[in-house]
PDB file of N, CA and C in Angstrom:
ATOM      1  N   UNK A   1      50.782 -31.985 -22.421  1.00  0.00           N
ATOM      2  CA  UNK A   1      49.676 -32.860 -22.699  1.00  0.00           C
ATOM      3  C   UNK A   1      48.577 -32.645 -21.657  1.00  0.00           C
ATOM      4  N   UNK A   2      47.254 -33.167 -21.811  1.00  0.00           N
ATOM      5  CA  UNK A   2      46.651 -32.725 -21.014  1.00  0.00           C
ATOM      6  C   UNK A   2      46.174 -33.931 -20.215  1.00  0.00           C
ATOM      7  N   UNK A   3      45.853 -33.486 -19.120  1.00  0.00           N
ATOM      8  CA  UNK A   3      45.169 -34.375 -18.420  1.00  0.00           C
ATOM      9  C   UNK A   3      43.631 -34.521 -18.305  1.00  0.00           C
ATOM     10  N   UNK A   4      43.180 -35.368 -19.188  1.00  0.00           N
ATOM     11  CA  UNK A   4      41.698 -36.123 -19.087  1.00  0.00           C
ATOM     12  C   UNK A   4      40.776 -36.138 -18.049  1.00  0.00           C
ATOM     13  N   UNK A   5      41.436 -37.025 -17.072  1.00  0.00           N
ATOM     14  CA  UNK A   5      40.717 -37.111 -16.312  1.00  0.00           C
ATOM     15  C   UNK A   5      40.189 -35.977 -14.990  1.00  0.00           C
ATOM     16  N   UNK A   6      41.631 -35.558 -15.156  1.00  0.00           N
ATOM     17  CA  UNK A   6      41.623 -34.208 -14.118  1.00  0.00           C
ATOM     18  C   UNK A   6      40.212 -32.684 -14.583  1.00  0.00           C
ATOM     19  N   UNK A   7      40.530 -32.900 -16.655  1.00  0.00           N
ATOM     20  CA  UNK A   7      40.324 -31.632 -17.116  1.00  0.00           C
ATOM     21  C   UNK A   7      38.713 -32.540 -17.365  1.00  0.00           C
ATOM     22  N   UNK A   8      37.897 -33.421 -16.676  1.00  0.00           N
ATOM     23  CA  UNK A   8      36.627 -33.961 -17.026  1.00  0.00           C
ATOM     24  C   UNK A   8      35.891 -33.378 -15.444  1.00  0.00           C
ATOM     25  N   UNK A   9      36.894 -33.747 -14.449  1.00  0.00           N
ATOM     26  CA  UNK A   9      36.445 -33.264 -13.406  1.00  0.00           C
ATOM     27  C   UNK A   9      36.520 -31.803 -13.393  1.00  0.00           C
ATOM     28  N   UNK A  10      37.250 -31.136 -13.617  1.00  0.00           N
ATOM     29  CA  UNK A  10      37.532 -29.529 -13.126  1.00  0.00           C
ATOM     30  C   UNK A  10      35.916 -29.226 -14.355  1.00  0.00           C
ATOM     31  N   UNK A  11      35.770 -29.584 -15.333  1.00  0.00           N
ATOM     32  CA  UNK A  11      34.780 -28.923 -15.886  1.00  0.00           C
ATOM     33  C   UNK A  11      33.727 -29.069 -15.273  1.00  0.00           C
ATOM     34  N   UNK A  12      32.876 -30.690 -14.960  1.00  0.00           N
ATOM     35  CA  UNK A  12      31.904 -30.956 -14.191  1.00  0.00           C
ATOM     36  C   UNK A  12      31.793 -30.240 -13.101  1.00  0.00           C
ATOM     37  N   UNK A  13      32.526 -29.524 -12.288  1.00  0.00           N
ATOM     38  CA  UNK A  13      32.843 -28.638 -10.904  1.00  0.00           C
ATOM     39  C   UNK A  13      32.599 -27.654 -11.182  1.00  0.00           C
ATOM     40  N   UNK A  14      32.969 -26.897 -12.895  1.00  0.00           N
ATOM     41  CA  UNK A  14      32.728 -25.756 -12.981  1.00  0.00           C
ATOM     42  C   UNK A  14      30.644 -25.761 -13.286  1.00  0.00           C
ATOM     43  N   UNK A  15      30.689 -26.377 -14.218  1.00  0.00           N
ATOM     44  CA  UNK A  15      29.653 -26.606 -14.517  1.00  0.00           C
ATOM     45  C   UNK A  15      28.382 -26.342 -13.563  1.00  0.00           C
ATOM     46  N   UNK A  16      28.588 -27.381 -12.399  1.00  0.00           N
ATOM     47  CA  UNK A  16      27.762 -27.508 -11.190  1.00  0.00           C
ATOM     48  C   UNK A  16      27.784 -25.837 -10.488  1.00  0.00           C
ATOM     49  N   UNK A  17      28.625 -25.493  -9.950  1.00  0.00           N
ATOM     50  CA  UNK A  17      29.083 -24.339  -9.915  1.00  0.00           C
ATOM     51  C   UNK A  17      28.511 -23.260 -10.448  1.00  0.00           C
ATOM     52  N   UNK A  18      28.640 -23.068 -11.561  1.00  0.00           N
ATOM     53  CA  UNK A  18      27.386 -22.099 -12.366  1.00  0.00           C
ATOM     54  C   UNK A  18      26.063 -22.255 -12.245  1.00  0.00           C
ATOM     55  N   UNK A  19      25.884 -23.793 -11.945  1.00  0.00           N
ATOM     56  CA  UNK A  19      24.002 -24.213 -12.367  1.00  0.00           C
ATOM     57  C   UNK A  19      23.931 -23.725 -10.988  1.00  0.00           C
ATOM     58  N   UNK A  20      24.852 -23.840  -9.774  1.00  0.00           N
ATOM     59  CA  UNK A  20      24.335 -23.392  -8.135  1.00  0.00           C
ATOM     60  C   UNK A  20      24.305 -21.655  -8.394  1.00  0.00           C
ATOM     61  N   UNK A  21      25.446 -21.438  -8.981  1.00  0.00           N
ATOM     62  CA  UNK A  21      25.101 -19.870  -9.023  1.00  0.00           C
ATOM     63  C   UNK A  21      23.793 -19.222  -9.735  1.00  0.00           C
ATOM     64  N   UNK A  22      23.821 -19.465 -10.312  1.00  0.00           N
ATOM     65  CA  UNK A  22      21.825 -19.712 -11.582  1.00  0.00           C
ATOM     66  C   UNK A  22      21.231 -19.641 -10.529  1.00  0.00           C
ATOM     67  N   UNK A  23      21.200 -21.309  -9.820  1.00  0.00           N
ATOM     68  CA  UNK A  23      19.860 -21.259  -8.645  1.00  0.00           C
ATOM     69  C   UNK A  23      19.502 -20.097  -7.911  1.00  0.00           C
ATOM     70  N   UNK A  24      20.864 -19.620  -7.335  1.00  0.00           N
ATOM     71  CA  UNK A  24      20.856 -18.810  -6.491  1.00  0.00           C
ATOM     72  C   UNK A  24      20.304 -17.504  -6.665  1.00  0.00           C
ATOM     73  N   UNK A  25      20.726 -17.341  -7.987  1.00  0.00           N
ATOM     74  CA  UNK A  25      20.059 -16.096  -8.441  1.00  0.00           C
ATOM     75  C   UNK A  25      18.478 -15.989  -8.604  1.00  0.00           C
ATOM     76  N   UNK A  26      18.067 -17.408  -9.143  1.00  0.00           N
ATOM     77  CA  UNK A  26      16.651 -17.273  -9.201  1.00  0.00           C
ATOM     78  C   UNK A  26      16.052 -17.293  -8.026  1.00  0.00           C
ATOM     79  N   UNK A  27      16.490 -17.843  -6.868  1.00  0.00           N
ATOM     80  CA  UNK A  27      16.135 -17.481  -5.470  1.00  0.00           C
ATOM     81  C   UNK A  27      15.819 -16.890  -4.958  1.00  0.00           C
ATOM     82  N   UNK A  28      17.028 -15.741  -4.920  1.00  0.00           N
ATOM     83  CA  UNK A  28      17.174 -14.384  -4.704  1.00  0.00           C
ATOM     84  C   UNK A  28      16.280 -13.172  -5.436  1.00  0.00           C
ATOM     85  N   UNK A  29      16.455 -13.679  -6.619  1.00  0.00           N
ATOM     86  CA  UNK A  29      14.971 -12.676  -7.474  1.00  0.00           C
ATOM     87  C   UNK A  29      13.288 -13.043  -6.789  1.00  0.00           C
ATOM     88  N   UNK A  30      13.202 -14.254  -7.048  1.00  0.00           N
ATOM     89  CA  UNK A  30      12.224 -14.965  -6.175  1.00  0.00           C
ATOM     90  C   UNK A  30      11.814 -14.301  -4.861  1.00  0.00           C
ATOM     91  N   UNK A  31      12.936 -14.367  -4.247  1.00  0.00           N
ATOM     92  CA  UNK A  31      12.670 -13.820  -3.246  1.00  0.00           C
ATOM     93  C   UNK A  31      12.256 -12.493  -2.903  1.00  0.00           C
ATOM     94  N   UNK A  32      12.874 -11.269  -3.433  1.00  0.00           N
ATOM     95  CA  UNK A  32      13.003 -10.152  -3.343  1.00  0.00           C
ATOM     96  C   UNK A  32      11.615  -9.930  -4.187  1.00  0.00           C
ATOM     97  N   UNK A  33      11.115 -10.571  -5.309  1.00  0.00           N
ATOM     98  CA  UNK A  33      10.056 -10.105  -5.707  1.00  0.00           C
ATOM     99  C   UNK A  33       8.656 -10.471  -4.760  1.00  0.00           C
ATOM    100  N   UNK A  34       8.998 -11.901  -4.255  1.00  0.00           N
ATOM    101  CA  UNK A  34       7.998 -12.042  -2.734  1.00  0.00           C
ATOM    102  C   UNK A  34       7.822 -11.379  -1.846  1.00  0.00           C
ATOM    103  N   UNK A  35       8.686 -10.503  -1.510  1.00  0.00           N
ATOM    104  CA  UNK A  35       8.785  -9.481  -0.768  1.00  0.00           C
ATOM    105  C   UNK A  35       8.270  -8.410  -0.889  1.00  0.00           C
ATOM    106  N   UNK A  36       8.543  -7.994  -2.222  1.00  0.00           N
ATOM    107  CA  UNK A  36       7.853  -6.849  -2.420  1.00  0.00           C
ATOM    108  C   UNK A  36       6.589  -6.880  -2.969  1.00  0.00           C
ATOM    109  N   UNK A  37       6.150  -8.019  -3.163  1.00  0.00           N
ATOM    110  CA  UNK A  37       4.460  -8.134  -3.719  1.00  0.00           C
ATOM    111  C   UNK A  37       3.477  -8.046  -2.435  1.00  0.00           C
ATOM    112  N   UNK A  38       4.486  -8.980  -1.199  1.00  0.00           N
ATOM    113  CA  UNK A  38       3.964  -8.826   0.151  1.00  0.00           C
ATOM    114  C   UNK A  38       3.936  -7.342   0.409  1.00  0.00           C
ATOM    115  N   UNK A  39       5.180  -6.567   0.505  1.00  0.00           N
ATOM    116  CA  UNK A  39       4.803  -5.527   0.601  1.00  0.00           C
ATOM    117  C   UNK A  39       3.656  -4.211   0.429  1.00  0.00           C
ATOM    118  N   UNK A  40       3.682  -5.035  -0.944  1.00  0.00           N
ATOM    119  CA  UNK A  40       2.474  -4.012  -1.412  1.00  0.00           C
ATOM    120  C   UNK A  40       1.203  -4.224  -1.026  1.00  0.00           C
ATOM    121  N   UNK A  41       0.792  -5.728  -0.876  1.00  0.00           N
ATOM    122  CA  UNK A  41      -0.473  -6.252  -0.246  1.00  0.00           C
ATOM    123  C   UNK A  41      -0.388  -5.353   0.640  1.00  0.00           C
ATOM    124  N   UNK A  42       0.050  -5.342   1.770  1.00  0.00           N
ATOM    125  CA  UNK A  42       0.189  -4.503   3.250  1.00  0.00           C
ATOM    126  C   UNK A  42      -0.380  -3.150   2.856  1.00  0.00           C
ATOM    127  N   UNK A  43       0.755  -2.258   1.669  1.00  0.00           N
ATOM    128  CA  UNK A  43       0.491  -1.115   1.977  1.00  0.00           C
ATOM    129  C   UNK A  43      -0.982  -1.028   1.279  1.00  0.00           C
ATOM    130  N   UNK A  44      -1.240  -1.604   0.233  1.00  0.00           N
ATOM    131  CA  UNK A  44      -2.318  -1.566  -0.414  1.00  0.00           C
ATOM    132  C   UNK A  44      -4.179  -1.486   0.796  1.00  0.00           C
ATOM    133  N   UNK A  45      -3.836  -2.127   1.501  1.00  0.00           N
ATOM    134  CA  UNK A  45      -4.677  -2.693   2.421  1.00  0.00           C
ATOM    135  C   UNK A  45      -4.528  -1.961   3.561  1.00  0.00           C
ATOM    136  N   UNK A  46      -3.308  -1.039   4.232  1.00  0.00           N
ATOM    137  CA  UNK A  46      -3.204  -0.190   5.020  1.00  0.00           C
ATOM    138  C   UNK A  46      -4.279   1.330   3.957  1.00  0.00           C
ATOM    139  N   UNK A  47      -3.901   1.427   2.786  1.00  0.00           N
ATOM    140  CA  UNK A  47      -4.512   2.589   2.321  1.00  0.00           C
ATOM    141  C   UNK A  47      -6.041   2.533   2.200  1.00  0.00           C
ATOM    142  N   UNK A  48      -6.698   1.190   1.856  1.00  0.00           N
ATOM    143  CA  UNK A  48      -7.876   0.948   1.955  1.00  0.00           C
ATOM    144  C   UNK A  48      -8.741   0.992   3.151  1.00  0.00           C
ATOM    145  N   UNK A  49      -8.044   0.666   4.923  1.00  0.00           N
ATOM    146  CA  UNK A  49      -8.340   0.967   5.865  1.00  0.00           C
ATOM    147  C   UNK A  49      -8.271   2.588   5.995  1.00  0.00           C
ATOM    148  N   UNK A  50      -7.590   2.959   5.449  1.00  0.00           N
ATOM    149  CA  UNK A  50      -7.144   4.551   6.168  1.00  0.00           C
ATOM    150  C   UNK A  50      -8.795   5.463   4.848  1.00  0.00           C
ATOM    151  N   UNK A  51      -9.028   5.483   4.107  1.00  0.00           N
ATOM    152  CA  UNK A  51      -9.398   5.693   3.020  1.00  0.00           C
ATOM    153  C   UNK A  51     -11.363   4.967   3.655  1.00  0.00           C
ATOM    154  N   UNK A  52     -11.296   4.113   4.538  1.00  0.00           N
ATOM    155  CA  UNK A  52     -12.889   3.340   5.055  1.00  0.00           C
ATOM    156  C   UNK A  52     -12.911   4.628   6.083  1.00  0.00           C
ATOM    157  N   UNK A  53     -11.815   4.814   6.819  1.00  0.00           N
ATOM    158  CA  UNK A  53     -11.831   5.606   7.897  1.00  0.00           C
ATOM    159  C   UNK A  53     -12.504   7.019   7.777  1.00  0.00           C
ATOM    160  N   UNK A  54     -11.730   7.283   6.562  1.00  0.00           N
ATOM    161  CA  UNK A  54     -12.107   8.669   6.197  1.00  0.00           C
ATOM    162  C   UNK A  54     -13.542   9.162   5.325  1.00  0.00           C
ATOM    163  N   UNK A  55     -14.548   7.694   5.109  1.00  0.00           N
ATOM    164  CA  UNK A  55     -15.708   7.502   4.393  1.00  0.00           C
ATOM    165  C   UNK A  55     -16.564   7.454   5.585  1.00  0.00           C
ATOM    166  N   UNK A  56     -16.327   6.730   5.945  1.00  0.00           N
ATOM    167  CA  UNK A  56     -17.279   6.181   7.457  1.00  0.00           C
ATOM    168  C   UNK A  56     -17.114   6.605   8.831  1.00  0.00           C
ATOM    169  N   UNK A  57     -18.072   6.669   9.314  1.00  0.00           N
ATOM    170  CA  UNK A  57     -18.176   6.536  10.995  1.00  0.00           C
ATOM    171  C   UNK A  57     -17.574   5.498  11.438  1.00  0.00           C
ATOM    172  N   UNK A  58     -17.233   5.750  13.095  1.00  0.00           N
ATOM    173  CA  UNK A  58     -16.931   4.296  13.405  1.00  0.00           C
ATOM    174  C   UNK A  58     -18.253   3.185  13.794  1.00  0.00           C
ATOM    175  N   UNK A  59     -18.999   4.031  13.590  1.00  0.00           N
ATOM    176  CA  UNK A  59     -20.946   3.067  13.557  1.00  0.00           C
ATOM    177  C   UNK A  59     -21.165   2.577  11.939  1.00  0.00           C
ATOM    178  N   UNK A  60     -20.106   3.021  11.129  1.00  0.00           N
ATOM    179  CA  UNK A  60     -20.208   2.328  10.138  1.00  0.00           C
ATOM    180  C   UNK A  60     -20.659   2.882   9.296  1.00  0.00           C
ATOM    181  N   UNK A  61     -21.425   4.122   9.920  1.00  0.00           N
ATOM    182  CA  UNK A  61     -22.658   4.651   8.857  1.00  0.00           C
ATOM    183  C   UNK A  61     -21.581   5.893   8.232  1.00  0.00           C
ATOM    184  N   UNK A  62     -22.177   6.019   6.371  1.00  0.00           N
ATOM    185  CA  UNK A  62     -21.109   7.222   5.758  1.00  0.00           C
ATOM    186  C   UNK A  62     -21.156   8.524   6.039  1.00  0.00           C
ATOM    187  N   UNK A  63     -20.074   9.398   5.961  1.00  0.00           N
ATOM    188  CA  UNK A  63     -20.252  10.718   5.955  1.00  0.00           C
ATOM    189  C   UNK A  63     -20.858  11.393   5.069  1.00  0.00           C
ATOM    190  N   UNK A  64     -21.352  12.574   5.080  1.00  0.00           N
ATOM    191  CA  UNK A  64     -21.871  13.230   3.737  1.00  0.00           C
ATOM    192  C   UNK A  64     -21.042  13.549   2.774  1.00  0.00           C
ATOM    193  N   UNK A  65     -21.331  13.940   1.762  1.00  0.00           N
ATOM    194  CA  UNK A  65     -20.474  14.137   0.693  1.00  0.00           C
ATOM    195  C   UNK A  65     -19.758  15.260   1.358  1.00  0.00           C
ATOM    196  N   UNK A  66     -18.837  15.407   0.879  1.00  0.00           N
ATOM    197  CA  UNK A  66     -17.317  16.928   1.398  1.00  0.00           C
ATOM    198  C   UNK A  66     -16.721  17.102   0.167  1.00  0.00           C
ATOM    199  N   UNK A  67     -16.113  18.689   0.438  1.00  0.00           N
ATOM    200  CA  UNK A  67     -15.896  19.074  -0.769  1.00  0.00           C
ATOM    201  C   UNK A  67     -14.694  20.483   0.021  1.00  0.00           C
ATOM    202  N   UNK A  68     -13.831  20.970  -0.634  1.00  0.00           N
ATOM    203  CA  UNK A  68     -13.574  21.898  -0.284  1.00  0.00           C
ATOM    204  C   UNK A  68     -14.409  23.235   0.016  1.00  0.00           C
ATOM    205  N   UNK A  69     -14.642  24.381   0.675  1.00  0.00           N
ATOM    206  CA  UNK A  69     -15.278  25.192   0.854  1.00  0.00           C
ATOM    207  C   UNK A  69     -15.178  26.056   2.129  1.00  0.00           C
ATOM    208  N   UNK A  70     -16.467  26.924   2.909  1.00  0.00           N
ATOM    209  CA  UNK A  70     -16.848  27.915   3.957  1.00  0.00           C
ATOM    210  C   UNK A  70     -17.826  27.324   4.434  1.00  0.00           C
ATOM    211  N   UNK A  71     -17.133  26.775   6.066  1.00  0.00           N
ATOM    212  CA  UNK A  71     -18.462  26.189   6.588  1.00  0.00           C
ATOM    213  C   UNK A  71     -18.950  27.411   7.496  1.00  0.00           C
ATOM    214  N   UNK A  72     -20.391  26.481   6.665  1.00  0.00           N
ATOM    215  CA  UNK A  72     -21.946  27.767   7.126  1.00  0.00           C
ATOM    216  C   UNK A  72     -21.477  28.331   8.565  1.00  0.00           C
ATOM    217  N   UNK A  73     -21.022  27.067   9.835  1.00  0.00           N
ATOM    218  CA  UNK A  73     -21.108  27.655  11.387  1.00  0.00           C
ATOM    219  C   UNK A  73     -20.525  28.277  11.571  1.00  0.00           C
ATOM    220  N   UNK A  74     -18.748  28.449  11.727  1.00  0.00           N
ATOM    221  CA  UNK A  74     -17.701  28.783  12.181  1.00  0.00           C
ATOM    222  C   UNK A  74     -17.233  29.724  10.726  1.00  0.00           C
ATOM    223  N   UNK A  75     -17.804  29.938   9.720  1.00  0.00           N
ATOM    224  CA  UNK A  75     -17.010  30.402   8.611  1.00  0.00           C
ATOM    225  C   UNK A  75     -15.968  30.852   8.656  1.00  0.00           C
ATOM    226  N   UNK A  76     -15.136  29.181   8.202  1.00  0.00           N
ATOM    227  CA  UNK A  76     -13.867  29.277   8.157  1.00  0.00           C
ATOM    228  C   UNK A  76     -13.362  28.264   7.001  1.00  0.00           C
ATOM    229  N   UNK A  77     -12.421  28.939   6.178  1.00  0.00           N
ATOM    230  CA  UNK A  77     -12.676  28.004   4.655  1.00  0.00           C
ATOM    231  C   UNK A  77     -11.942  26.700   5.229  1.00  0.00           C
ATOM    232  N   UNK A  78     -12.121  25.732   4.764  1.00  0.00           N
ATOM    233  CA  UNK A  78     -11.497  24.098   5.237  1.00  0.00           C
ATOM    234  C   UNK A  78     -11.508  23.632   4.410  1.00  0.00           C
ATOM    235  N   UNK A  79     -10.129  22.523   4.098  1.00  0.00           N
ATOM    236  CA  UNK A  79     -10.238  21.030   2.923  1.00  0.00           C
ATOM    237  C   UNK A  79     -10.958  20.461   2.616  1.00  0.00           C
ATOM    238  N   UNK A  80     -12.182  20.174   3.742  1.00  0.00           N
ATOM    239  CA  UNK A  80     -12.987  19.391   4.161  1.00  0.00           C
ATOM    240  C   UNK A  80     -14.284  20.055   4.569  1.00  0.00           C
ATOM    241  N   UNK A  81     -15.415  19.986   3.679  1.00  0.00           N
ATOM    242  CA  UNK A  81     -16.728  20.793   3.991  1.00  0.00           C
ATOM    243  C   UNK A  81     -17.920  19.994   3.973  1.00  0.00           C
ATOM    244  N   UNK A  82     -18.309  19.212   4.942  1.00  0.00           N
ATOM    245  CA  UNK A  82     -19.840  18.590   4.631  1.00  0.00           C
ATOM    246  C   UNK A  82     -20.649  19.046   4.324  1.00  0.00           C
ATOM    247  N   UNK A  83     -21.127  18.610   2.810  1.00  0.00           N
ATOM    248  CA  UNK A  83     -22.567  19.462   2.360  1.00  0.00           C
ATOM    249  C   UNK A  83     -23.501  18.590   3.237  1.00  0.00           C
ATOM    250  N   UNK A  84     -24.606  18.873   3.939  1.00  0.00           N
ATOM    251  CA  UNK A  84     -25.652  18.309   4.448  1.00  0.00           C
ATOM    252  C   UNK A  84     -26.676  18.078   3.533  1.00  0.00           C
ATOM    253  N   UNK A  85     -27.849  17.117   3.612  1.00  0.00           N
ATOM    254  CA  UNK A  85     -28.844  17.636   2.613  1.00  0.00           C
ATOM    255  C   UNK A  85     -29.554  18.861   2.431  1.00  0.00           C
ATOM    256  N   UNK A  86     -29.447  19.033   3.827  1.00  0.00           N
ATOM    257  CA  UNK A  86     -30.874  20.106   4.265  1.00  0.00           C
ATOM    258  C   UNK A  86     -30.157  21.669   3.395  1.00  0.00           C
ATOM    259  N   UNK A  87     -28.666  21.057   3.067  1.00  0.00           N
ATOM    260  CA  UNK A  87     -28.051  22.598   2.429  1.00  0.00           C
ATOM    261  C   UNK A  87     -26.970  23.175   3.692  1.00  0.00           C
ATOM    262  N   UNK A  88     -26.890  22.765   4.534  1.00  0.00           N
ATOM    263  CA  UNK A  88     -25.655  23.213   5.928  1.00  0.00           C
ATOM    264  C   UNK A  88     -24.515  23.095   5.115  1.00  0.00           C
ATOM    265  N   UNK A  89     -23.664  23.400   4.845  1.00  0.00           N
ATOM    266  CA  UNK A  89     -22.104  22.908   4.804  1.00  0.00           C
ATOM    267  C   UNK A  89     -21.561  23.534   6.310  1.00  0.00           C
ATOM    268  N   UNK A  90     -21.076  22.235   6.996  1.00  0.00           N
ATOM    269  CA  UNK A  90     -20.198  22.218   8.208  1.00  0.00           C
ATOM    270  C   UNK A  90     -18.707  21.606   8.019  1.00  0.00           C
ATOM    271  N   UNK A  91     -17.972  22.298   8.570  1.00  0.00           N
ATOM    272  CA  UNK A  91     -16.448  21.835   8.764  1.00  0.00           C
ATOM    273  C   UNK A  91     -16.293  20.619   9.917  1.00  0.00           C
ATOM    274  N   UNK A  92     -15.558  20.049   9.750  1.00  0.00           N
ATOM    275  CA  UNK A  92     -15.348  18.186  10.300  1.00  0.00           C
ATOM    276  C   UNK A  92     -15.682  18.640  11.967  1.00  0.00           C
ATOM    277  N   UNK A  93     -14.772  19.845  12.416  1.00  0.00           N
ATOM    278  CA  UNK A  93     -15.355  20.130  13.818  1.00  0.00           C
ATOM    279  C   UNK A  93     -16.467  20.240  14.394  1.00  0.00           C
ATOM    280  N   UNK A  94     -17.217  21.397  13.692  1.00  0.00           N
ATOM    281  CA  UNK A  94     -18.576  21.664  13.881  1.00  0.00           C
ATOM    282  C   UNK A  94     -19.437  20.305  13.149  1.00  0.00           C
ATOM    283  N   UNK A  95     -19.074  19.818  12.534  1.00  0.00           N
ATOM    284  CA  UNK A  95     -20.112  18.474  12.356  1.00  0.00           C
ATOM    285  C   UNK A  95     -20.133  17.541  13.786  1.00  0.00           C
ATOM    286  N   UNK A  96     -18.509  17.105  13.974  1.00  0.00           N
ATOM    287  CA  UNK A  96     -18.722  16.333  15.151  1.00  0.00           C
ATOM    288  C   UNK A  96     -19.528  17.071  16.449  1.00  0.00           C
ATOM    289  N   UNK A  97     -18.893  18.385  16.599  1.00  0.00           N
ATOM    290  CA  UNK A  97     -19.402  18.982  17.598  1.00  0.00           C
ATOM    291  C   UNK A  97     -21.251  19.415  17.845  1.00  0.00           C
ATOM    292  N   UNK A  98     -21.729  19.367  16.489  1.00  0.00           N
ATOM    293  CA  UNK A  98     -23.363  19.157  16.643  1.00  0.00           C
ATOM    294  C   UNK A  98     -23.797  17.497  16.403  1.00  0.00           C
ATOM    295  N   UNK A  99     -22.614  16.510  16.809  1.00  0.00           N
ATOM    296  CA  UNK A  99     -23.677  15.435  16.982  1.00  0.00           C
ATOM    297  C   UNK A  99     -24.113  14.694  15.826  1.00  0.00           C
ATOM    298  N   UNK A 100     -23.907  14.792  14.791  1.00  0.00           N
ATOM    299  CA  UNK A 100     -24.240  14.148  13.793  1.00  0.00           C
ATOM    300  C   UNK A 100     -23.728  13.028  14.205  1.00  0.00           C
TER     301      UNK A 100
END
């Protein structure tokens, strides 16, 4: 025969039990997805600094347009070729190194 009162409690226990395990899980998803949204803010915002860096001076003011190519001074082909207006293409060295 069964016992009632025993088999009212053992269910309510189980019951609770599951709804804590549920919580937990949504927690844990919760969590891990907070994490990684934070994450991405960061890297998102680390790439946007690195990416200002590589546009701008540290006076703020932009670089010229670049392009792959043979800069005019040193002709030496580089990733990186500042077209000037005047028509120069200089490599990142020889730009800094005349002062621009």
């Amino acid at each position: 025969m069964v016992d009632f009162p025993t088999f009212g409690v053992n269910i309510f226990l189980l019951i609770g039990l599951l709804l804590a395990a549920g919580l937990l899980i949504l927690l844990l998803v919760a969590g891990w997805t907070g994490l990684n949204i934070g994450l991405w803010h960061w890297r998102r915002r680390q790439s946007e600094e690195a990416e200002h860096r590589r546009r701008f001076r540290s006076d703020g003011r932009p670089y010229p347009p670049a392009a792959r190519g043979i800069c005019g001074r040193c002709a030496r082909t580089c990733e990186s070729v500042y077209h000037l207006p005047d028509g120069v293409r200089l490599c990142p060295e020889c730009y800094d190194a005349q002062g621009m």
